[in-house]
Protein backbone atom coordinates (compact mmCIF):
# COMPACT_ATOMS: atom_id res chain seq x y z
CA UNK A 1 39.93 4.66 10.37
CA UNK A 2 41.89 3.34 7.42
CA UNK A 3 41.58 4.56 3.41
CA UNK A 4 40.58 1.02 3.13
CA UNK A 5 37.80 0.98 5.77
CA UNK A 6 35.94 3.89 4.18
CA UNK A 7 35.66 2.70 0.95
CA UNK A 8 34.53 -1.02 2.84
CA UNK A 9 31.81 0.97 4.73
CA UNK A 10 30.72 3.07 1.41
CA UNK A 11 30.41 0.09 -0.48
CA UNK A 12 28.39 -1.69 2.39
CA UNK A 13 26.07 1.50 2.43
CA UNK A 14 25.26 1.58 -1.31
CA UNK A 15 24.75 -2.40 -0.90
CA UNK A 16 22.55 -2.25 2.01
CA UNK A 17 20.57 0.99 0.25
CA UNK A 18 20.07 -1.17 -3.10
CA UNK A 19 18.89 -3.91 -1.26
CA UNK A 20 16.77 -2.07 1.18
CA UNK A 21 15.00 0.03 -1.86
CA UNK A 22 14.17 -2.94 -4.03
CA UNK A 23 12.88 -4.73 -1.14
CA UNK A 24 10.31 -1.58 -0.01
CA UNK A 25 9.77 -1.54 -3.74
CA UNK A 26 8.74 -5.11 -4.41
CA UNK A 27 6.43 -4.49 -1.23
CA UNK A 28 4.66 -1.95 -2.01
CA UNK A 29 4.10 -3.77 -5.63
CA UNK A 30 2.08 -6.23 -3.30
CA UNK A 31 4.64 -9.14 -3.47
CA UNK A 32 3.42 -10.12 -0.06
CA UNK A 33 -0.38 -10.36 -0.77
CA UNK A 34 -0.07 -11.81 -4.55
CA UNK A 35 2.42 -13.74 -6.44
CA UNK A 36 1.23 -12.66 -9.91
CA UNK A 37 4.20 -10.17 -10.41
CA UNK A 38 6.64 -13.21 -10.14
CA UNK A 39 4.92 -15.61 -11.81
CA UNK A 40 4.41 -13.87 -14.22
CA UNK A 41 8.30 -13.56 -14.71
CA UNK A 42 8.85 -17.15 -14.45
CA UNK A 43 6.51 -17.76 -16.66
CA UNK A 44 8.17 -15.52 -18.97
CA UNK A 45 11.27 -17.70 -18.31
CA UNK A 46 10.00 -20.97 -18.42
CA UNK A 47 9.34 -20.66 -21.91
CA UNK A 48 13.08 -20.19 -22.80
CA UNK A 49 13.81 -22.83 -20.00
CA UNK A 50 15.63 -26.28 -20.96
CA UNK A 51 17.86 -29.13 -19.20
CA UNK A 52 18.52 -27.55 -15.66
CA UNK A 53 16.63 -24.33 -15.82
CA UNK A 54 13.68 -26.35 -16.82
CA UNK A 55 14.05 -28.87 -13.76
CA UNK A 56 14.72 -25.64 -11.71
CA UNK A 57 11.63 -24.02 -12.74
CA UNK A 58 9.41 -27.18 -12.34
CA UNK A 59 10.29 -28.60 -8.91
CA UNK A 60 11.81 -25.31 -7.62
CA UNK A 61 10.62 -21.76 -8.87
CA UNK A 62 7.22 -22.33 -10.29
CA UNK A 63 5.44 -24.83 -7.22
CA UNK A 64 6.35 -22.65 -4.58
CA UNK A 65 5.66 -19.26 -6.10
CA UNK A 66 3.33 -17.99 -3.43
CA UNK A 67 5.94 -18.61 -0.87
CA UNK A 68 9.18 -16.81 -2.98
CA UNK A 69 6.69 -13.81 -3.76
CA UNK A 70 7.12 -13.11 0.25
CA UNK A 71 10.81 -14.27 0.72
CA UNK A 72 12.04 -12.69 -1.63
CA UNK A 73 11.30 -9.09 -0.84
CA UNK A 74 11.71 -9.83 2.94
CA UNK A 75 15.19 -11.39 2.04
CA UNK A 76 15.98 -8.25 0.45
CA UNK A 77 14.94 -5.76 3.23
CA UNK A 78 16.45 -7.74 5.78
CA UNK A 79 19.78 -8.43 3.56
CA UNK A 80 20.03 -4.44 3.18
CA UNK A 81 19.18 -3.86 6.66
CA UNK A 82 21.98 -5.67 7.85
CA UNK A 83 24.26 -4.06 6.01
CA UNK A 84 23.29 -0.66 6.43
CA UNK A 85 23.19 -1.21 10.44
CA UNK A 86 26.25 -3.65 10.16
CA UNK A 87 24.70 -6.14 11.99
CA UNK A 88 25.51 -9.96 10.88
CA UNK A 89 27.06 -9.44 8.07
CA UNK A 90 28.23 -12.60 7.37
CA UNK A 91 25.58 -14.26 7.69
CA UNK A 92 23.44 -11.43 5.73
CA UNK A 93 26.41 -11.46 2.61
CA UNK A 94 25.90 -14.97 2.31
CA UNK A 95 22.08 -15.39 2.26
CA UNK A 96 22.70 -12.84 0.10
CA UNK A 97 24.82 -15.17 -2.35
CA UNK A 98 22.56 -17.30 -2.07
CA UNK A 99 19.21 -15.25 -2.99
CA UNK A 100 21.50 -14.31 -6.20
CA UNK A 101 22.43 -17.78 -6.99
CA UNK A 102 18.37 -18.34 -7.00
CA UNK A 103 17.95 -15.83 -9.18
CA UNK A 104 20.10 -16.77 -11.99
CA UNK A 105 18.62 -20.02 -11.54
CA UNK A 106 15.24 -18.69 -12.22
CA UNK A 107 16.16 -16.23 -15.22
CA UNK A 108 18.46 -19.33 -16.40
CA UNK A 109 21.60 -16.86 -16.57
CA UNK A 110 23.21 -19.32 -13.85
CA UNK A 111 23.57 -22.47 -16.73
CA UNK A 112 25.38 -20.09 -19.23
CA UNK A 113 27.91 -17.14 -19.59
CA UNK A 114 24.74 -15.19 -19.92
CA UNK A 115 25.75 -14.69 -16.03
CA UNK A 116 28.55 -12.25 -17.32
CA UNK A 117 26.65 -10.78 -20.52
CA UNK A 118 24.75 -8.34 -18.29
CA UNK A 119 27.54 -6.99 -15.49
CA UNK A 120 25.01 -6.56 -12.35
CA UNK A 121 25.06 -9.86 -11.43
CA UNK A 122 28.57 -10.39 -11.30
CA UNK A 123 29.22 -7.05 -9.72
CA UNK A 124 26.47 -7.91 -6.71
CA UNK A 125 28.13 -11.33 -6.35
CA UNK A 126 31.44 -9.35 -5.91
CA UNK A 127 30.39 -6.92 -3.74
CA UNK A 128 28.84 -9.28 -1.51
CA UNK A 129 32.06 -11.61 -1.66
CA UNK A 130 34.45 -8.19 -0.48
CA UNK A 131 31.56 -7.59 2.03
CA UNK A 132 32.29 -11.05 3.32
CA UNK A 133 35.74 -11.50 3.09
CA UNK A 134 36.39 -7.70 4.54
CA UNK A 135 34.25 -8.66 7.36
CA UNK A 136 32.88 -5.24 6.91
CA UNK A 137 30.25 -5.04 9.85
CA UNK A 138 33.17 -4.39 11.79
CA UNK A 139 33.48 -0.97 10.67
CA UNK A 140 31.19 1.83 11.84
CA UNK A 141 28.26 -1.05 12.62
CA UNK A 142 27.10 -3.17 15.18
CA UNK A 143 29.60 -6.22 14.62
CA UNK A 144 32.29 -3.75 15.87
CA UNK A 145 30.60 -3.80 19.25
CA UNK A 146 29.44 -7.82 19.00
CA UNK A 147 33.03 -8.67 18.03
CA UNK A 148 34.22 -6.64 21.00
CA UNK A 149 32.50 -9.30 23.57
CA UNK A 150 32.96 -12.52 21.82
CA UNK A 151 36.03 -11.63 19.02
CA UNK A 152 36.73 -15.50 18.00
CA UNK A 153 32.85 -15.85 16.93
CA UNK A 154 32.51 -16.83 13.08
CA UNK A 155 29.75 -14.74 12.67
CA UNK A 156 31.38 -11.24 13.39
């Protein structure tokens, strides 16, 4: 195993772990049987909210707030599943854009350089860009073994 590798597969770790903890945490806060944790966030930034984070929070965030209380900490567990077993991680990395591209949406850091005043959201949407581009389920996780049987498939 390359230099290179390792630090791919430690990064993928301490991604998958994050992910994996702040889903199980968000559970066991009862995301799945109430929404009032996250709406009462988005409440908190609706009242900062104008142009696009206001349209965001009307048609998007706020309506369907019963529904993202449950996605969201399932698309965290499964997110950091998948890249602690290295199992899809394509496909994980970029739902995993995506959730982060929601949640700037929602705090309104997306519609501002407020996405690079606090450094944690740029630094997940890098890690999860390497993760992707280094195709790093192939390395001590299950891709290896998918990409073994079908090695011209997209998703490994």
């Amino acid at each position: 195993m390359k230099h290179t590798n390792i630090q791919i597969l430690i990064l993928r770790l301490v991604a998958g772990l994050l992910f994996l903890h702040m889903g199980i945490q968000k559970y066991n806060e009862g995301w799945f049987s109430s929404s009032v944790h996250l709406q009462t966030a988005l409440a908190g930034y609706e009242q900062q909210a104008t142009g696009y984070h206001k349209l965001y929070m009307d048609s998007v965030a706020l309506p369907h707030a019963g529904v993202w209380s449950r996605t969201i900490p399932a698309g965290e567990f499964l997110l950091g599943s998948s890249l602690v077993l290295g199992c899809l991680v394509p496909v994980a990395t970029v739902a995993g854009i995506f959730m982060l591209i929601n949640f700037c949406a929602a705090n309104g850091s997306l519609y501002s350089f407020a996405f690079f005043e606090t450094p944690w959201s740029a630094l997940i949407l890098a890690t999860l860009l390497i993760l992707l581009l280094a195709r790093a389920g192939r390395w001590a996780g299950i891709d290896s073994l998918l990409a073994k049987k079908k090695s011209k498939s997209i998703f490994w």
